[in-house]
PDB file of N, CA and C in Angstrom:
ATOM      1  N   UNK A   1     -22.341   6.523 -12.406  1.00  0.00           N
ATOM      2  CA  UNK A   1     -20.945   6.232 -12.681  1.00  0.00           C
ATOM      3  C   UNK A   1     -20.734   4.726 -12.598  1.00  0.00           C
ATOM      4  N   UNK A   2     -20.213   4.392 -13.780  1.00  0.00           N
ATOM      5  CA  UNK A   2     -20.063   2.758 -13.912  1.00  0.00           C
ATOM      6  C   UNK A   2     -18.411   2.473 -13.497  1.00  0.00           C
ATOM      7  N   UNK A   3     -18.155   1.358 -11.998  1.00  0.00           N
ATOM      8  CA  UNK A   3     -17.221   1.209 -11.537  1.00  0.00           C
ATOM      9  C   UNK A   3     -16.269  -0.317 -12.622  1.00  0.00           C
ATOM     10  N   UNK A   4     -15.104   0.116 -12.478  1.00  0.00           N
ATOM     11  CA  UNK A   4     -14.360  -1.247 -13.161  1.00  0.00           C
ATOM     12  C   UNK A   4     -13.881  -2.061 -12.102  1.00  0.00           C
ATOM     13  N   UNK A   5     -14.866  -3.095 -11.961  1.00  0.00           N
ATOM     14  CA  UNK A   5     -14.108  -3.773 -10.323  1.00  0.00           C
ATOM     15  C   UNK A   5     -12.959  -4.624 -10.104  1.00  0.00           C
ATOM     16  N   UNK A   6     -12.551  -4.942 -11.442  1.00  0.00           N
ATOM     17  CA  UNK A   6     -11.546  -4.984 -11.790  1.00  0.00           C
ATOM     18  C   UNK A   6     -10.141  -4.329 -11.491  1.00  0.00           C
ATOM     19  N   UNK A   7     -10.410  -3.007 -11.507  1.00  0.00           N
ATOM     20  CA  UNK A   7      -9.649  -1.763 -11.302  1.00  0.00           C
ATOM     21  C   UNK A   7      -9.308  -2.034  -9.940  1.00  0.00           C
ATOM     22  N   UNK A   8     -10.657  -1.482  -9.140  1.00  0.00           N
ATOM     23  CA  UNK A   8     -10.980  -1.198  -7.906  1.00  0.00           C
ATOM     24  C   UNK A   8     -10.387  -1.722  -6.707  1.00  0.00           C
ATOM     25  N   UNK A   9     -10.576  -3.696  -7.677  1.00  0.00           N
ATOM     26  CA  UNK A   9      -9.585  -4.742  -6.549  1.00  0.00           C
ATOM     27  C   UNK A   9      -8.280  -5.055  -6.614  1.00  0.00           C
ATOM     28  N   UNK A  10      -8.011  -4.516  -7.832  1.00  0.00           N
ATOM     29  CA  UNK A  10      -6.850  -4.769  -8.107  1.00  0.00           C
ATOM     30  C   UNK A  10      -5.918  -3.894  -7.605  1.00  0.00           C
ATOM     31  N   UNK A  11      -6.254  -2.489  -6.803  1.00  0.00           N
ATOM     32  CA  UNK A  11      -5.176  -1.316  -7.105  1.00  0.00           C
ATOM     33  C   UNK A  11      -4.980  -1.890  -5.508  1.00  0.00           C
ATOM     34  N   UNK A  12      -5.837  -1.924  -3.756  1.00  0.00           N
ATOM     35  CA  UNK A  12      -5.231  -2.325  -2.927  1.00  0.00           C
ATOM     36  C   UNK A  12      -4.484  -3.614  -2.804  1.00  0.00           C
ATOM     37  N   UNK A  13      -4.380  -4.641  -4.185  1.00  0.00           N
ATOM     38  CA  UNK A  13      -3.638  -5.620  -3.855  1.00  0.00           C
ATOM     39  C   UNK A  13      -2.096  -5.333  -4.490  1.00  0.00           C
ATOM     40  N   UNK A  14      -2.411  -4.204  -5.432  1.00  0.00           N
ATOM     41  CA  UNK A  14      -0.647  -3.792  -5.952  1.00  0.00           C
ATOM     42  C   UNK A  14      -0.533  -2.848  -4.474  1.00  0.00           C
ATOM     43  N   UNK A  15      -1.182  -1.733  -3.982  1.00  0.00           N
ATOM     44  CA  UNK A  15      -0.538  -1.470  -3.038  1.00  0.00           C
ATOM     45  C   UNK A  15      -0.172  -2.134  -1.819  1.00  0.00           C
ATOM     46  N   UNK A  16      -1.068  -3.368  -1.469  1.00  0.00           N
ATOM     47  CA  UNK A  16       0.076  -4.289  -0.518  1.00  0.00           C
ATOM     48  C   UNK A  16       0.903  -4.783  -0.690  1.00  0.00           C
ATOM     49  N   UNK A  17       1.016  -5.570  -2.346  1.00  0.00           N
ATOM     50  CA  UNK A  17       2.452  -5.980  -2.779  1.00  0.00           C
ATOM     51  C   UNK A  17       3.399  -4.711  -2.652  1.00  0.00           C
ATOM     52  N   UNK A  18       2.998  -3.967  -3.117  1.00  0.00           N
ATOM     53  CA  UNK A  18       4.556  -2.349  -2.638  1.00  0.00           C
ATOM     54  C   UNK A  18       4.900  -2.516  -1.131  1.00  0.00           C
ATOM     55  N   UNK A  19       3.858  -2.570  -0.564  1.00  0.00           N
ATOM     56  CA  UNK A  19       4.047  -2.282   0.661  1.00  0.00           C
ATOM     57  C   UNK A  19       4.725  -3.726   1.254  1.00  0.00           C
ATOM     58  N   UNK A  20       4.722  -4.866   0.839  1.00  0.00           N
ATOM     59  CA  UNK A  20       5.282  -5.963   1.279  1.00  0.00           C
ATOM     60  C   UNK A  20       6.950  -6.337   0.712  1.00  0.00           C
ATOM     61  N   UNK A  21       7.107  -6.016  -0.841  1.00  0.00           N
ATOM     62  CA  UNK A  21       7.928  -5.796  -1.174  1.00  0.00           C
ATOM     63  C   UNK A  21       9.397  -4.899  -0.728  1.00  0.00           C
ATOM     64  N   UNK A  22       8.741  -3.439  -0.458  1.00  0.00           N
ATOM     65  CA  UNK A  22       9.264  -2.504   0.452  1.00  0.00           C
ATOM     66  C   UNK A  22       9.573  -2.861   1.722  1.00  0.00           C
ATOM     67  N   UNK A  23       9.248  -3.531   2.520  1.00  0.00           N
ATOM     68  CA  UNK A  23       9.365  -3.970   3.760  1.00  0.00           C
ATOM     69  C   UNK A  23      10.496  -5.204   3.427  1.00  0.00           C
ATOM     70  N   UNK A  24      10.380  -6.113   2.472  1.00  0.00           N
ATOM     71  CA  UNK A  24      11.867  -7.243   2.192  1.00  0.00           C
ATOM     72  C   UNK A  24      13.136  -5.805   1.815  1.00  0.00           C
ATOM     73  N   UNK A  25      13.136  -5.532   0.601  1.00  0.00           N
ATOM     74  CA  UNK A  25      14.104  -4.473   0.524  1.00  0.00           C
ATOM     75  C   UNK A  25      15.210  -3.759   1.352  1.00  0.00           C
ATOM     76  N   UNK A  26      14.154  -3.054   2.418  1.00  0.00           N
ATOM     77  CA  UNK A  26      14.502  -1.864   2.997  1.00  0.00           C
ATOM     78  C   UNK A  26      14.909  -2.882   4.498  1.00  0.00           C
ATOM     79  N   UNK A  27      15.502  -3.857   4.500  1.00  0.00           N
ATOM     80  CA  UNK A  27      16.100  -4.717   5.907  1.00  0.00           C
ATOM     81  C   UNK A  27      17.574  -3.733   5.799  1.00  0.00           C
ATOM     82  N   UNK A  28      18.032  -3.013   5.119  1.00  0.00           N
ATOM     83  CA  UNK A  28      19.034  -2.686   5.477  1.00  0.00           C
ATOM     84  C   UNK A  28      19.753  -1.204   5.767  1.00  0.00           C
ATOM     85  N   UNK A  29      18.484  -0.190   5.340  1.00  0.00           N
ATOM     86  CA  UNK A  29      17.702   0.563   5.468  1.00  0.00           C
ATOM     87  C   UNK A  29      18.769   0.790   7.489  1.00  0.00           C
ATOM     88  N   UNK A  30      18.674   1.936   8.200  1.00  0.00           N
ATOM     89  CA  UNK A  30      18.261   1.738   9.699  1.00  0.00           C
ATOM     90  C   UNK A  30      17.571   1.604  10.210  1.00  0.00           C
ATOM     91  N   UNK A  31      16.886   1.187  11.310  1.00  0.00           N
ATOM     92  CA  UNK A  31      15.901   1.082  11.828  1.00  0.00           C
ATOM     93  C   UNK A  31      14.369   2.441  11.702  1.00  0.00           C
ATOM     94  N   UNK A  32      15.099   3.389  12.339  1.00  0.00           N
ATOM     95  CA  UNK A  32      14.169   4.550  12.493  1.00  0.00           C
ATOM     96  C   UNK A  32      13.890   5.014  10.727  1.00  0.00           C
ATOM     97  N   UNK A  33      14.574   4.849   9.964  1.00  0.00           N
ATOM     98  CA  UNK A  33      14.605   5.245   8.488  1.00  0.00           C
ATOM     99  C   UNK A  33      13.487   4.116   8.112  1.00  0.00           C
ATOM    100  N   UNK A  34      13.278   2.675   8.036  1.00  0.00           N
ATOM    101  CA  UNK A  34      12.810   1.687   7.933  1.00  0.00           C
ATOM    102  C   UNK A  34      11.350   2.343   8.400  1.00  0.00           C
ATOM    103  N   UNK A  35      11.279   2.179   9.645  1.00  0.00           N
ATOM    104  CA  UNK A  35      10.138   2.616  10.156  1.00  0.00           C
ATOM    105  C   UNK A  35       9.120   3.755   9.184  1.00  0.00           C
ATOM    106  N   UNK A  36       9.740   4.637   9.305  1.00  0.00           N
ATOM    107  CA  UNK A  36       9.394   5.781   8.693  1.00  0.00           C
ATOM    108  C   UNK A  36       8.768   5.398   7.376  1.00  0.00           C
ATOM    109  N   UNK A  37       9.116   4.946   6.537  1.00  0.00           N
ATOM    110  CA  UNK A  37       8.751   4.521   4.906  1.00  0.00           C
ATOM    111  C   UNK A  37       7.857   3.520   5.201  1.00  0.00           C
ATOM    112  N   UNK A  38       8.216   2.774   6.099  1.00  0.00           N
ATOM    113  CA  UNK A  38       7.022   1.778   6.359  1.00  0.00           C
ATOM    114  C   UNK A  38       5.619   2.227   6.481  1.00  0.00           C
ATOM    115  N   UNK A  39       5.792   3.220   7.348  1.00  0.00           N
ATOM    116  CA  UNK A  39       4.384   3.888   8.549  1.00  0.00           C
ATOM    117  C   UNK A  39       3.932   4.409   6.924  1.00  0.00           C
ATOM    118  N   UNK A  40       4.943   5.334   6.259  1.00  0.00           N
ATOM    119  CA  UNK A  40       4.173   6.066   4.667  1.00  0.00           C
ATOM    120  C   UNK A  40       3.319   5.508   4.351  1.00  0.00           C
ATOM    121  N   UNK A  41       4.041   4.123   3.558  1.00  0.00           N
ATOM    122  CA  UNK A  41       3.985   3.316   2.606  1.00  0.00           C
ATOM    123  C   UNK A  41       2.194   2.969   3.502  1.00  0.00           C
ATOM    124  N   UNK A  42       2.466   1.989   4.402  1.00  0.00           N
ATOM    125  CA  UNK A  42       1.047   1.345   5.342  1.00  0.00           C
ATOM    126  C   UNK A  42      -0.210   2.945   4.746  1.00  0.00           C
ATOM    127  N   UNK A  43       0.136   4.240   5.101  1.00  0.00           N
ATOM    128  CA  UNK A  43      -0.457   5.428   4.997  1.00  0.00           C
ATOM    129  C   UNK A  43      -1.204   5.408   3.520  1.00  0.00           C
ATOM    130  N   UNK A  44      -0.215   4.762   2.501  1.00  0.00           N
ATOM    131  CA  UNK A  44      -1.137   4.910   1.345  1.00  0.00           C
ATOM    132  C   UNK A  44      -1.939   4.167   1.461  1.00  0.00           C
ATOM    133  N   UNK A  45      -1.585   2.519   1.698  1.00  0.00           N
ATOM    134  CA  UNK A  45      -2.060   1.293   1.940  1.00  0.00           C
ATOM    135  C   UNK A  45      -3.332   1.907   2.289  1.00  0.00           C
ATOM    136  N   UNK A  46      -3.880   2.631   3.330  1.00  0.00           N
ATOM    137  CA  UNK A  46      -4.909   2.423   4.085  1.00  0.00           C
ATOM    138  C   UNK A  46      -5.668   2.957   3.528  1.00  0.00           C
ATOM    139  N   UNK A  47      -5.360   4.243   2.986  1.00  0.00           N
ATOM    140  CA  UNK A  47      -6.224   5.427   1.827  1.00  0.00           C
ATOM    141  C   UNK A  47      -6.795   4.206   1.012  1.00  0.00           C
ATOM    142  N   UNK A  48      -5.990   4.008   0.000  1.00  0.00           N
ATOM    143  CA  UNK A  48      -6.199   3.143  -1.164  1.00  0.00           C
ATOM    144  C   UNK A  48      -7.403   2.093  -0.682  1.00  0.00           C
ATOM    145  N   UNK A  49      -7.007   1.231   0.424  1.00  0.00           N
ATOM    146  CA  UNK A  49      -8.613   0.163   0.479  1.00  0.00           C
ATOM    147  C   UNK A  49      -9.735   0.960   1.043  1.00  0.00           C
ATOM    148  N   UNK A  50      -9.600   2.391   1.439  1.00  0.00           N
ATOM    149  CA  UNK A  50     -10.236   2.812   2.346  1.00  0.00           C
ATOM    150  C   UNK A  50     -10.893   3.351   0.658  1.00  0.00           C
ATOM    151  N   UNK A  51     -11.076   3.676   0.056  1.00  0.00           N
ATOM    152  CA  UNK A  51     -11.488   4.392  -1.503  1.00  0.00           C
ATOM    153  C   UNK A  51     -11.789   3.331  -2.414  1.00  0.00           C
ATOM    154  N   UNK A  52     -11.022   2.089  -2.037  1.00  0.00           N
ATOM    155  CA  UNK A  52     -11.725   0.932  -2.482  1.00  0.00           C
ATOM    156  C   UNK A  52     -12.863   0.435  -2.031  1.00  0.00           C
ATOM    157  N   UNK A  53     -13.156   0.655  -0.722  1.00  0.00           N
ATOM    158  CA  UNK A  53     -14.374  -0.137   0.020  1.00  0.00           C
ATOM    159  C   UNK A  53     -15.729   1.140  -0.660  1.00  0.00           C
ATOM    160  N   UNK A  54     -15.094   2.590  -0.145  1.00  0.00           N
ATOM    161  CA  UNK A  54     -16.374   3.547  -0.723  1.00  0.00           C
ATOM    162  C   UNK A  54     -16.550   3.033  -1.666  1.00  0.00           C
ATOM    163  N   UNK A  55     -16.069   2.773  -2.877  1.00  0.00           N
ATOM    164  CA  UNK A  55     -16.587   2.407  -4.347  1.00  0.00           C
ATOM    165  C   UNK A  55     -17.676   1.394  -4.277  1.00  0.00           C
TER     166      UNK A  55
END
């Protein structure tokens, strides 16, 4: 299987921009609500480089 590393590096740096983006946004959000989407959001974050590094 031929990888596009291109692809590969590119997809955990859009999911930290979401995840950084999301975090400016959501300041107004409540606290415990904030949290919550955060912890998600970090949840994909981690999958995603974690499937990036296997590759």
């Amino acid at each position: 299987m031929t990888i596009n590393r291109s692809i590969s590096t590119r997809r955990p740096r859009t999911a930290l921009a979401h995840l950084a983006h999301e975090y400016r946004v959501m300041a107004s959000l409540p606290l415990s609500v904030h949290a919550d989407v955060l912890r998600a959001l970090l949840s994909v974050t981690v999958v995603r480089l974690a499937q990036a590094r296997a590759r």
